[in-house]
C-alpha atoms as a PDB file:
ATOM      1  CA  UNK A   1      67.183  87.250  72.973  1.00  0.00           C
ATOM      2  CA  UNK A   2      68.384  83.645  73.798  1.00  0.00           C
ATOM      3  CA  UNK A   3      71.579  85.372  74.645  1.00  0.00           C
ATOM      4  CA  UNK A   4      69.762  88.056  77.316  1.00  0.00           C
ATOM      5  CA  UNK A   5      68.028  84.858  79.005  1.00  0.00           C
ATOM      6  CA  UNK A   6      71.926  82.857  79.292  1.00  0.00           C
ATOM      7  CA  UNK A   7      73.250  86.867  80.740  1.00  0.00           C
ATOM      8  CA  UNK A   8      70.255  86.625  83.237  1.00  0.00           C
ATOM      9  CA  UNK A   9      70.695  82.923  84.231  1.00  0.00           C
ATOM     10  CA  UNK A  10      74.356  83.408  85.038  1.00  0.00           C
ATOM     11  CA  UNK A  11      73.191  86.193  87.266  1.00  0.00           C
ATOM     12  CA  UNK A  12      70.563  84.355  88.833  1.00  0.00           C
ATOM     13  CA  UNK A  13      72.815  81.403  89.249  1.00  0.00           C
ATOM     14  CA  UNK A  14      75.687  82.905  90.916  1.00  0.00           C
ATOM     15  CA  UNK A  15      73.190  85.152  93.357  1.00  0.00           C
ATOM     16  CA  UNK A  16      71.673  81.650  94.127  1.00  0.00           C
ATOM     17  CA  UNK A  17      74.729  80.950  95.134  1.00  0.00           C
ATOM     18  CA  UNK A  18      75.566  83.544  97.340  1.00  0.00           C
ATOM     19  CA  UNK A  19      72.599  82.948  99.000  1.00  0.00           C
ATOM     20  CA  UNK A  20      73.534  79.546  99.937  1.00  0.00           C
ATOM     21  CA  UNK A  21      77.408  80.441 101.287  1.00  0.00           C
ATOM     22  CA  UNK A  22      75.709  83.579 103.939  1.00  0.00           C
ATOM     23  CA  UNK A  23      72.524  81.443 104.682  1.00  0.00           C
ATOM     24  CA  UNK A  24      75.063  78.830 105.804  1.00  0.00           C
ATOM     25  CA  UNK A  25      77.259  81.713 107.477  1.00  0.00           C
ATOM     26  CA  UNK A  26      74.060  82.535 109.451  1.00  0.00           C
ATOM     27  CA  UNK A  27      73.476  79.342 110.647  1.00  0.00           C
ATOM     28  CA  UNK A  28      77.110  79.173 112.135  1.00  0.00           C
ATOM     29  CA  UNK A  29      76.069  82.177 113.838  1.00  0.00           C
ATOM     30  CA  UNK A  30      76.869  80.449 117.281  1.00  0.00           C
ATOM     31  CA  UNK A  31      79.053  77.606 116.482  1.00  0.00           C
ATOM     32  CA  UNK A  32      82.418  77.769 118.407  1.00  0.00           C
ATOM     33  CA  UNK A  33      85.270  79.036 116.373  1.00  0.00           C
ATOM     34  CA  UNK A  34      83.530  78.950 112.885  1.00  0.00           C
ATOM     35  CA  UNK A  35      85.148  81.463 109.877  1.00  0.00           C
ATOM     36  CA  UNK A  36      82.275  82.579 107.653  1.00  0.00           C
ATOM     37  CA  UNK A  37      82.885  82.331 103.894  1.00  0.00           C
ATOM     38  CA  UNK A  38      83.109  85.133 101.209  1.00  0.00           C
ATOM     39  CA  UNK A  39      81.353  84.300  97.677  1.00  0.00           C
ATOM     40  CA  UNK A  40      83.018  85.953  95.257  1.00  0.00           C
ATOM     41  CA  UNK A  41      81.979  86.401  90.813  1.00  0.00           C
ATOM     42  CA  UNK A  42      83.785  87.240  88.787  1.00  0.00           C
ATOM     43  CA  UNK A  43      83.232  88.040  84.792  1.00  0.00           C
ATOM     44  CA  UNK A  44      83.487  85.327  82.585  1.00  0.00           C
ATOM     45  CA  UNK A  45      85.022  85.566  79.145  1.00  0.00           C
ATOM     46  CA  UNK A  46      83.356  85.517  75.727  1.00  0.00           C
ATOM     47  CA  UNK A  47      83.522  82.466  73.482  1.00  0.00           C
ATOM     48  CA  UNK A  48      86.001  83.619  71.678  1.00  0.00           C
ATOM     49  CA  UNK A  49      88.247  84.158  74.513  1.00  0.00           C
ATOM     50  CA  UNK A  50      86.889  81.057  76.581  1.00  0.00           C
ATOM     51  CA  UNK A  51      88.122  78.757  73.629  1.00  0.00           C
ATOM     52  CA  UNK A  52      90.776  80.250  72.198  1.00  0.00           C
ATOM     53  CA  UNK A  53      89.082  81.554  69.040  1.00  0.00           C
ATOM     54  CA  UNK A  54      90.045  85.010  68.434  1.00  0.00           C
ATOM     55  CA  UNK A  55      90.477  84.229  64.787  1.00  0.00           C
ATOM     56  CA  UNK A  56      86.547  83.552  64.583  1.00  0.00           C
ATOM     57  CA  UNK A  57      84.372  86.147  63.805  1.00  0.00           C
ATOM     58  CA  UNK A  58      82.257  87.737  66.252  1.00  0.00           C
ATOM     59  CA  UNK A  59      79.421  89.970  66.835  1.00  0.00           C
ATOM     60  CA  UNK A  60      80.340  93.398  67.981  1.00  0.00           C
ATOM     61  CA  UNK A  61      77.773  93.827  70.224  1.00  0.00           C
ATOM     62  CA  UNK A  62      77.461  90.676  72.034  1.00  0.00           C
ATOM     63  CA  UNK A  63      81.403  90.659  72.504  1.00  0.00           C
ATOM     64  CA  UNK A  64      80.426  94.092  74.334  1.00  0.00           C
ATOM     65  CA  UNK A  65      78.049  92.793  76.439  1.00  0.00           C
ATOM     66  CA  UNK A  66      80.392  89.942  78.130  1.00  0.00           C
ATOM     67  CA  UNK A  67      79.454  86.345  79.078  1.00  0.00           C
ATOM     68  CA  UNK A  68      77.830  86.842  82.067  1.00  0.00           C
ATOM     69  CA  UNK A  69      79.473  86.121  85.613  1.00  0.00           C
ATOM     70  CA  UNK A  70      80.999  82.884  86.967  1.00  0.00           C
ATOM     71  CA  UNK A  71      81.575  81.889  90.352  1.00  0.00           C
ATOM     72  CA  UNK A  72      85.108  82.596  91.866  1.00  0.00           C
ATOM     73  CA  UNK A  73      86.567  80.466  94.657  1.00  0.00           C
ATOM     74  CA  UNK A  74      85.498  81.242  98.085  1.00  0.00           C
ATOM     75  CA  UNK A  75      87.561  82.978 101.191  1.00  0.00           C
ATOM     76  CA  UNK A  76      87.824  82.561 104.609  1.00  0.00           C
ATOM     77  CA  UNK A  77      87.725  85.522 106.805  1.00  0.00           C
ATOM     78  CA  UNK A  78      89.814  83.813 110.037  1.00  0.00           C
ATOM     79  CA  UNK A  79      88.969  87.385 111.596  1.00  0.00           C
ATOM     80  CA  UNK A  80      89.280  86.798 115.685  1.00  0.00           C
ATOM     81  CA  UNK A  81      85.735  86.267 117.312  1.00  0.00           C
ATOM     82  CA  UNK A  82      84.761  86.741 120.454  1.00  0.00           C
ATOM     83  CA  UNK A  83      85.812  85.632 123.811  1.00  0.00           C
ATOM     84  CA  UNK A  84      83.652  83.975 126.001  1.00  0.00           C
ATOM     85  CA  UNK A  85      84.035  82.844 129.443  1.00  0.00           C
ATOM     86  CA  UNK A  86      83.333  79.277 130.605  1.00  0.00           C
ATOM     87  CA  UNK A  87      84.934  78.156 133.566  1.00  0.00           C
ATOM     88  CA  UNK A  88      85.791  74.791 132.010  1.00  0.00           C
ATOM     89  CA  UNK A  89      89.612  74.502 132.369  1.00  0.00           C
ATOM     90  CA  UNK A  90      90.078  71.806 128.964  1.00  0.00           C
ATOM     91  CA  UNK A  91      87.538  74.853 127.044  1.00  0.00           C
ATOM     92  CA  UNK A  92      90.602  76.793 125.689  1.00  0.00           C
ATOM     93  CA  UNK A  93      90.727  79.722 122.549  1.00  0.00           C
ATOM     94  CA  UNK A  94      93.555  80.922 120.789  1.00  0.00           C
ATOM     95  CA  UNK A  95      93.518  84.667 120.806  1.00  0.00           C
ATOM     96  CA  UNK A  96      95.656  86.179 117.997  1.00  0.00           C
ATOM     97  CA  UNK A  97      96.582  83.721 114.801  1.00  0.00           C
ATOM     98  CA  UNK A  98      96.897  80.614 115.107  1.00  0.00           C
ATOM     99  CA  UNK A  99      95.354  77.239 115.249  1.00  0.00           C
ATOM    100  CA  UNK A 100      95.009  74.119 117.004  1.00  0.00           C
ATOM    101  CA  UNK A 101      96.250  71.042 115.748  1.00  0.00           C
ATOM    102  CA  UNK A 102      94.273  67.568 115.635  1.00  0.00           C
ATOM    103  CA  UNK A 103      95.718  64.596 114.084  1.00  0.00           C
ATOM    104  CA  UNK A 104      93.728  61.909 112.358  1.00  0.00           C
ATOM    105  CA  UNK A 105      93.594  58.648 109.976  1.00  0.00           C
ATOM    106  CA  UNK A 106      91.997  58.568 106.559  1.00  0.00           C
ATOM    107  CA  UNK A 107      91.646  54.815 104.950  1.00  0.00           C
ATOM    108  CA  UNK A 108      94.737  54.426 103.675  1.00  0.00           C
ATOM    109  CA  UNK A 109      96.015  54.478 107.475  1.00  0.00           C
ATOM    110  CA  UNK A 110      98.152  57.406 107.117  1.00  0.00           C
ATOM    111  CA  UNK A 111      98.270  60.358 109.771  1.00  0.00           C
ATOM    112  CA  UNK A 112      96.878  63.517 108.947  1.00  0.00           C
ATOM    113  CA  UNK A 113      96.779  66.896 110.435  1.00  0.00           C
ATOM    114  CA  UNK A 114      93.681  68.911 111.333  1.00  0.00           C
ATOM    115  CA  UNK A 115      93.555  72.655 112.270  1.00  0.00           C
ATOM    116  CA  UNK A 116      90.805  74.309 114.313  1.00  0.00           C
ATOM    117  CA  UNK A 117      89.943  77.029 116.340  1.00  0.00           C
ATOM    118  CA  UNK A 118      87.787  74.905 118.098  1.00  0.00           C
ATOM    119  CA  UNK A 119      88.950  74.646 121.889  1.00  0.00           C
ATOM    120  CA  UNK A 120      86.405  72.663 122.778  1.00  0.00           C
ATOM    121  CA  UNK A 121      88.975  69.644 124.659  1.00  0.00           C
ATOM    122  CA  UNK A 122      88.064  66.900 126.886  1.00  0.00           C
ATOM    123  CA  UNK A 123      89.706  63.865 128.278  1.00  0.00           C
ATOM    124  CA  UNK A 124      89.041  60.692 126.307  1.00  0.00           C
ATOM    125  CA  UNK A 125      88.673  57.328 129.072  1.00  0.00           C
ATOM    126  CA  UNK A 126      92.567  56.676 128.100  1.00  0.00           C
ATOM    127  CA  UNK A 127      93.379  60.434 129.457  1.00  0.00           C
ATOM    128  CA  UNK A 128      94.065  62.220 126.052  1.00  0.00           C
ATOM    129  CA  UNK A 129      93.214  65.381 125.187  1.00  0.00           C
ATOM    130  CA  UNK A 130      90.557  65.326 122.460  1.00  0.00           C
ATOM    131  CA  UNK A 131      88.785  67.598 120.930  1.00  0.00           C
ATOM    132  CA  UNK A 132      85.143  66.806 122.226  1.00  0.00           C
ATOM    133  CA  UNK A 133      83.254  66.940 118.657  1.00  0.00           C
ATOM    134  CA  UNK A 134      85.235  65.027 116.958  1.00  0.00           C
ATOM    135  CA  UNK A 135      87.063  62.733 119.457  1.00  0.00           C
ATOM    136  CA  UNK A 136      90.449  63.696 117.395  1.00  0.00           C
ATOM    137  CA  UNK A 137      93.605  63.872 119.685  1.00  0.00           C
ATOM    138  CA  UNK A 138      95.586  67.348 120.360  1.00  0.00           C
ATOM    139  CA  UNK A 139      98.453  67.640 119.332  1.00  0.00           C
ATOM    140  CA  UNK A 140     101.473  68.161 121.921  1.00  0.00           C
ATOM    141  CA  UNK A 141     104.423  70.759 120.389  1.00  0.00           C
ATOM    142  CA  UNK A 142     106.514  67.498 120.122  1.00  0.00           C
ATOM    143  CA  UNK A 143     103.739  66.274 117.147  1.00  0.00           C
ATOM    144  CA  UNK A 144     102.434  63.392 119.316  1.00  0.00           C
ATOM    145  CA  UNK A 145      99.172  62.971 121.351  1.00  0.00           C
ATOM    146  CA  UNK A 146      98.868  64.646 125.016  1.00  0.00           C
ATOM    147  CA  UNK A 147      98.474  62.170 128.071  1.00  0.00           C
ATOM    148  CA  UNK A 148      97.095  63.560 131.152  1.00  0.00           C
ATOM    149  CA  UNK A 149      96.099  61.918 134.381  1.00  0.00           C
ATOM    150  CA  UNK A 150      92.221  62.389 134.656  1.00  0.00           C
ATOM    151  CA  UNK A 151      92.404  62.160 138.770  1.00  0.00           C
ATOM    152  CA  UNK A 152      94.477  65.702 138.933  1.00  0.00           C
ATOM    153  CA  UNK A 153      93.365  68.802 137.785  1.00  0.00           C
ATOM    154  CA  UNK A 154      95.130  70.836 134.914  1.00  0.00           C
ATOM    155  CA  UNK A 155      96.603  74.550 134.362  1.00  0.00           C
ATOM    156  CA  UNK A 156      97.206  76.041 130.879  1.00  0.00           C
ATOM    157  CA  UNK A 157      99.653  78.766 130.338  1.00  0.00           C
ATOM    158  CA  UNK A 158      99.330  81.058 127.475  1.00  0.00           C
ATOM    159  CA  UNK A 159     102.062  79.423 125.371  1.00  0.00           C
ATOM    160  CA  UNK A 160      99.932  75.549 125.970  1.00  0.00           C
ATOM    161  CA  UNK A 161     102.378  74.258 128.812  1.00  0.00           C
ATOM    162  CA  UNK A 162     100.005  72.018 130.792  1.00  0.00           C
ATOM    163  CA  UNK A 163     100.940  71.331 134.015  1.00  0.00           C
ATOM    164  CA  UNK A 164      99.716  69.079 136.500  1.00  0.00           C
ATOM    165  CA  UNK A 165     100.224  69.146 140.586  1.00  0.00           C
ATOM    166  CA  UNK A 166     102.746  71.596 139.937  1.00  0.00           C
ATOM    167  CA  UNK A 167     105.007  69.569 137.680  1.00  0.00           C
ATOM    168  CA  UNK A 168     105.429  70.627 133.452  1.00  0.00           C
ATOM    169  CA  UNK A 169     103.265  67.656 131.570  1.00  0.00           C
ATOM    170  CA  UNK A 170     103.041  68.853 128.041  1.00  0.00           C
ATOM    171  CA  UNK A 171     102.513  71.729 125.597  1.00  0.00           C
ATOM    172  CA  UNK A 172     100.006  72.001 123.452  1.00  0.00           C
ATOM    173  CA  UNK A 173     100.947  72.876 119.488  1.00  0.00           C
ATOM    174  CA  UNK A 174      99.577  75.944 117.677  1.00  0.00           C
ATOM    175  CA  UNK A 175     100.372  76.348 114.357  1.00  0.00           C
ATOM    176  CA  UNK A 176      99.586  79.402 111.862  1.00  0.00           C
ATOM    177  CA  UNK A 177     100.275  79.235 107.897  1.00  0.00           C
ATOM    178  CA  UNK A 178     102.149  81.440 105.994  1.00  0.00           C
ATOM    179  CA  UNK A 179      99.561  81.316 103.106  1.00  0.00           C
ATOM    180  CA  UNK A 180      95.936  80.521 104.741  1.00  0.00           C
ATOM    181  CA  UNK A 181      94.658  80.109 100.904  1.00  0.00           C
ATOM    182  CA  UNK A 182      95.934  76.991 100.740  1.00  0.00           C
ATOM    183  CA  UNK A 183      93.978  75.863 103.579  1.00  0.00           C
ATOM    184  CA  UNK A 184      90.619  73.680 103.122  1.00  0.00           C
ATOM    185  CA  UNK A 185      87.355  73.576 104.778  1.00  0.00           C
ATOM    186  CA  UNK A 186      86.842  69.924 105.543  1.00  0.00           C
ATOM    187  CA  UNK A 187      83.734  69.965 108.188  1.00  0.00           C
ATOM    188  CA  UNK A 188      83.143  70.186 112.296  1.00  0.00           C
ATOM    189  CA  UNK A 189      85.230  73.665 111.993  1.00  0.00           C
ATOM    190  CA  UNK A 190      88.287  72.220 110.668  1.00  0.00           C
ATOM    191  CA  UNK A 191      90.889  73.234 108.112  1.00  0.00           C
ATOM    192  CA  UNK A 192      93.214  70.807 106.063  1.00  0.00           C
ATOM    193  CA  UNK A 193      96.798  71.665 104.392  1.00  0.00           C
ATOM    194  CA  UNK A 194      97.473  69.601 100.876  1.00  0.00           C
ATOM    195  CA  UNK A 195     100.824  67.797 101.576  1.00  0.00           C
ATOM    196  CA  UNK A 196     102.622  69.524  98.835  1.00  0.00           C
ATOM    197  CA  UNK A 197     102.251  72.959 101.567  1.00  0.00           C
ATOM    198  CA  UNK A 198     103.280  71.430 104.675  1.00  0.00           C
ATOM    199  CA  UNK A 199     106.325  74.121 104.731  1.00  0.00           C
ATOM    200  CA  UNK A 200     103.772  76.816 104.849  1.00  0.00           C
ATOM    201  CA  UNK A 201     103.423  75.450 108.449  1.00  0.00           C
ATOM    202  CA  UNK A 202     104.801  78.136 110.947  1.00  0.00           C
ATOM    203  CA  UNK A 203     104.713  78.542 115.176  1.00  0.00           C
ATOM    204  CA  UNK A 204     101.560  80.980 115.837  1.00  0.00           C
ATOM    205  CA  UNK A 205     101.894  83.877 117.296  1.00  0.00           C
ATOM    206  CA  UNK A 206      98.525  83.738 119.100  1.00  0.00           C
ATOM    207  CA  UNK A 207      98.210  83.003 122.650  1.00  0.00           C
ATOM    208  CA  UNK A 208      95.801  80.240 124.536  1.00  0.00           C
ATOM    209  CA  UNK A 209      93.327  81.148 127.075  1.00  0.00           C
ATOM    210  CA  UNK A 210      92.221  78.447 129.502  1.00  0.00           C
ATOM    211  CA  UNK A 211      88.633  78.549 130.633  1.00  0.00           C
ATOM    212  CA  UNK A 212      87.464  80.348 127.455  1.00  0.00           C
ATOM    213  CA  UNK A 213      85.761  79.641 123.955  1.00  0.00           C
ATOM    214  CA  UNK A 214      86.079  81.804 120.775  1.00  0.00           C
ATOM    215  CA  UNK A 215      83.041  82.473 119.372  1.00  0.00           C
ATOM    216  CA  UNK A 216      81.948  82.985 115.744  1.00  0.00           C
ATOM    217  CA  UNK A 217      82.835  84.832 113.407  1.00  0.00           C
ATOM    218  CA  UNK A 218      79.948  85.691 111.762  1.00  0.00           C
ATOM    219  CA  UNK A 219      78.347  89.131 111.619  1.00  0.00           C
ATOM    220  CA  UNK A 220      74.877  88.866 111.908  1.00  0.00           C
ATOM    221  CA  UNK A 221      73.880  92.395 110.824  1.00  0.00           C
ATOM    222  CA  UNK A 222      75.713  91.881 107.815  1.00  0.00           C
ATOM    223  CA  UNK A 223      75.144  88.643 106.424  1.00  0.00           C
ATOM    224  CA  UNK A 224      71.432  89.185 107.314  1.00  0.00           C
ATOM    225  CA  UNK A 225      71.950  91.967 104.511  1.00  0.00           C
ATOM    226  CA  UNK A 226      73.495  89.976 102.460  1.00  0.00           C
ATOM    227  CA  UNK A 227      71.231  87.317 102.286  1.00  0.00           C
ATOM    228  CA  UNK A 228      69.196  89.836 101.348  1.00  0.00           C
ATOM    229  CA  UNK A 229      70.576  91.375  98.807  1.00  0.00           C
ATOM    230  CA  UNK A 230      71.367  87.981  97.152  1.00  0.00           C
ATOM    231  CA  UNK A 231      68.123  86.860  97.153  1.00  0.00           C
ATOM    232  CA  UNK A 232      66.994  90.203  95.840  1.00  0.00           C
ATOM    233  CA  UNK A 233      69.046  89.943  92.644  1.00  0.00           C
ATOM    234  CA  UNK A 234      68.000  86.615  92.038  1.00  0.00           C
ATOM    235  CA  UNK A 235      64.729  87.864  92.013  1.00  0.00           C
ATOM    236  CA  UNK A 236      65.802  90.709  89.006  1.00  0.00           C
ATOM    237  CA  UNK A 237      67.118  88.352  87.181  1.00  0.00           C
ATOM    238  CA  UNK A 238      64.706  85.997  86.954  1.00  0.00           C
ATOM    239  CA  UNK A 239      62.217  88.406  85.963  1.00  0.00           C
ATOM    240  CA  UNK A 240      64.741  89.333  83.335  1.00  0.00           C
ATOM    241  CA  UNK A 241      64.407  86.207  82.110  1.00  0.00           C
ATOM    242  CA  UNK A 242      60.922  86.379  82.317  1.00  0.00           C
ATOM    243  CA  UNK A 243      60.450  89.505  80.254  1.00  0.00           C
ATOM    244  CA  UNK A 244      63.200  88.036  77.616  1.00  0.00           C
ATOM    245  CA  UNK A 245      60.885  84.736  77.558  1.00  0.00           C
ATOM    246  CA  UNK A 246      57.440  87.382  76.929  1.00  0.00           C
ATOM    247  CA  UNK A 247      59.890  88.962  74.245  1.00  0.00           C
ATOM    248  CA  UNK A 248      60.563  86.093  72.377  1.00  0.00           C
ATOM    249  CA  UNK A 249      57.082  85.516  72.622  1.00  0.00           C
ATOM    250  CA  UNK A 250      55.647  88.171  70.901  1.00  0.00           C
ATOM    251  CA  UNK A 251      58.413  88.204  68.279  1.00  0.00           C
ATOM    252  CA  UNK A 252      57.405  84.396  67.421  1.00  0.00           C
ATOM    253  CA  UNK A 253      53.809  85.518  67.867  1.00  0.00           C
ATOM    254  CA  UNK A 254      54.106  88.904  65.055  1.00  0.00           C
ATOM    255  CA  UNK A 255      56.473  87.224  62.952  1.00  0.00           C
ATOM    256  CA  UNK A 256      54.459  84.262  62.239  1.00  0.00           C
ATOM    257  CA  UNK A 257      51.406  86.546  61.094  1.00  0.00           C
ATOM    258  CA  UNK A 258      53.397  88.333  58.474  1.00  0.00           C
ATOM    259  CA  UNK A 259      54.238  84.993  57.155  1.00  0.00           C
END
């Protein structure tokens, strides 16, 4: 019966869990550019199998019934969201694959790269182009940051030339990757790449759209119904575990009269 309760508290675990990844889907709902997660179980192994142990004897049954479920590691779904006009001409979205590319320090003072499909850009008090949430510079197609001069006004073309009063004054980088599960959520809508896959970097094949922001991801209808349904088998299997717990119970309970 112990064994029932640890099935049931894997369940109720890894529902919990769920729960937590769409709730947090949900409240991206409108945040610019965001990817919802996927939570995704998977079985986990008996004992035996876990550890290595197949010489060990076993119970027939319980070898039957499994170990209960384990988290697997979450996806990304970088499915295209909306486009939504804004009139802001540094407001850009990538439409097609691709991503935007921020650069930034960590402590050691070495330069990192950040990709987003957040277009929200401004012009820092130097005259970079900065992403406006996080302050990080955008990247030109030559790897460095983009100067512009804040008195003129800008034009974007759909392959990120910038020019200004007519004259060719940049490009902005977009860059896709070959293998995207080798990207990592690090916060504020951003993606990292672990310096052993910096070759999966390749040229995207999106193009920009000045004046525009991509919206979310997220479908409402259906992480609504997923929330749902996660928080509905939580609630099963707790009151699995509450039965087991009444089972054990009464077994104590009869046994300990015969005796």
């Amino acid at each position: 019966m112990y064994y029932g309760i640890q099935l049931a508290a894997s369940g109720a675990l890894t529902a919990l869990y769920r729960t937590d990844v769409l709730s947090n889907n949900l409240a991206n709902l409108n945040t610019t550019g965001f990817k919802p997660d996927f939570a995704y179980t998977r079985q986990r192994d008996t004992a035996r199998v876990e550890d290595g142990l197949d010489f060990m004897p076993s119970n027939e049954l319980l070898e039957k019934l499994g170990a209960g479920a384990h988290m697997a590691p979450n996806a990304v779904d970088f499915a295209q969201g909306p486009l939504t006009q804004t009139g802001n001409p540094f407001d850009l979205a990538i439409e097609g694959q691709g991503f935007f590319v921020l650069r930034t320090l960590d402590d050691g003072g070495t330069s990192e790269l950040r990709l987003t499909r957040d277009g929200r850009f401004t012009l820092d008090a130097s005259g970079r182009l900065v992403n406006a949430t996080t302050g990080l510079p955008v990247m030109s197609a030559s790897n460095s940051p983009i100067i512009l001069d804040r008195s003129l006004s800008a034009s974007i073309d759909a392959d990120g030339t910038i020019r200004q009063g007519g004259e060719k004054v940049g490009r902005i980088r977009i860059s896709d990757v070959k293998n995207r599960d080798l990207l990592t959520r690090v916060g504020d809508g951003m993606f990292t790449l672990s310096s052993g896959a910096l070759g999966q970097a390749v040229p995207a094949t999106g193009e920009i759209r000045q004046g525009m922001l991509e919206g979310s991801a997220v479908n409402a209808i259906n992480a609504m119904m997923g929330v749902q349904a996660a928080a509905k088998s939580v609630g099963v299997n707790f009151g699995i575990i509450a039965y087991q717990n009444r089972m054990m119970e009464r077994a104590i309970n009869t046994f300990a009269r015969i005796g």
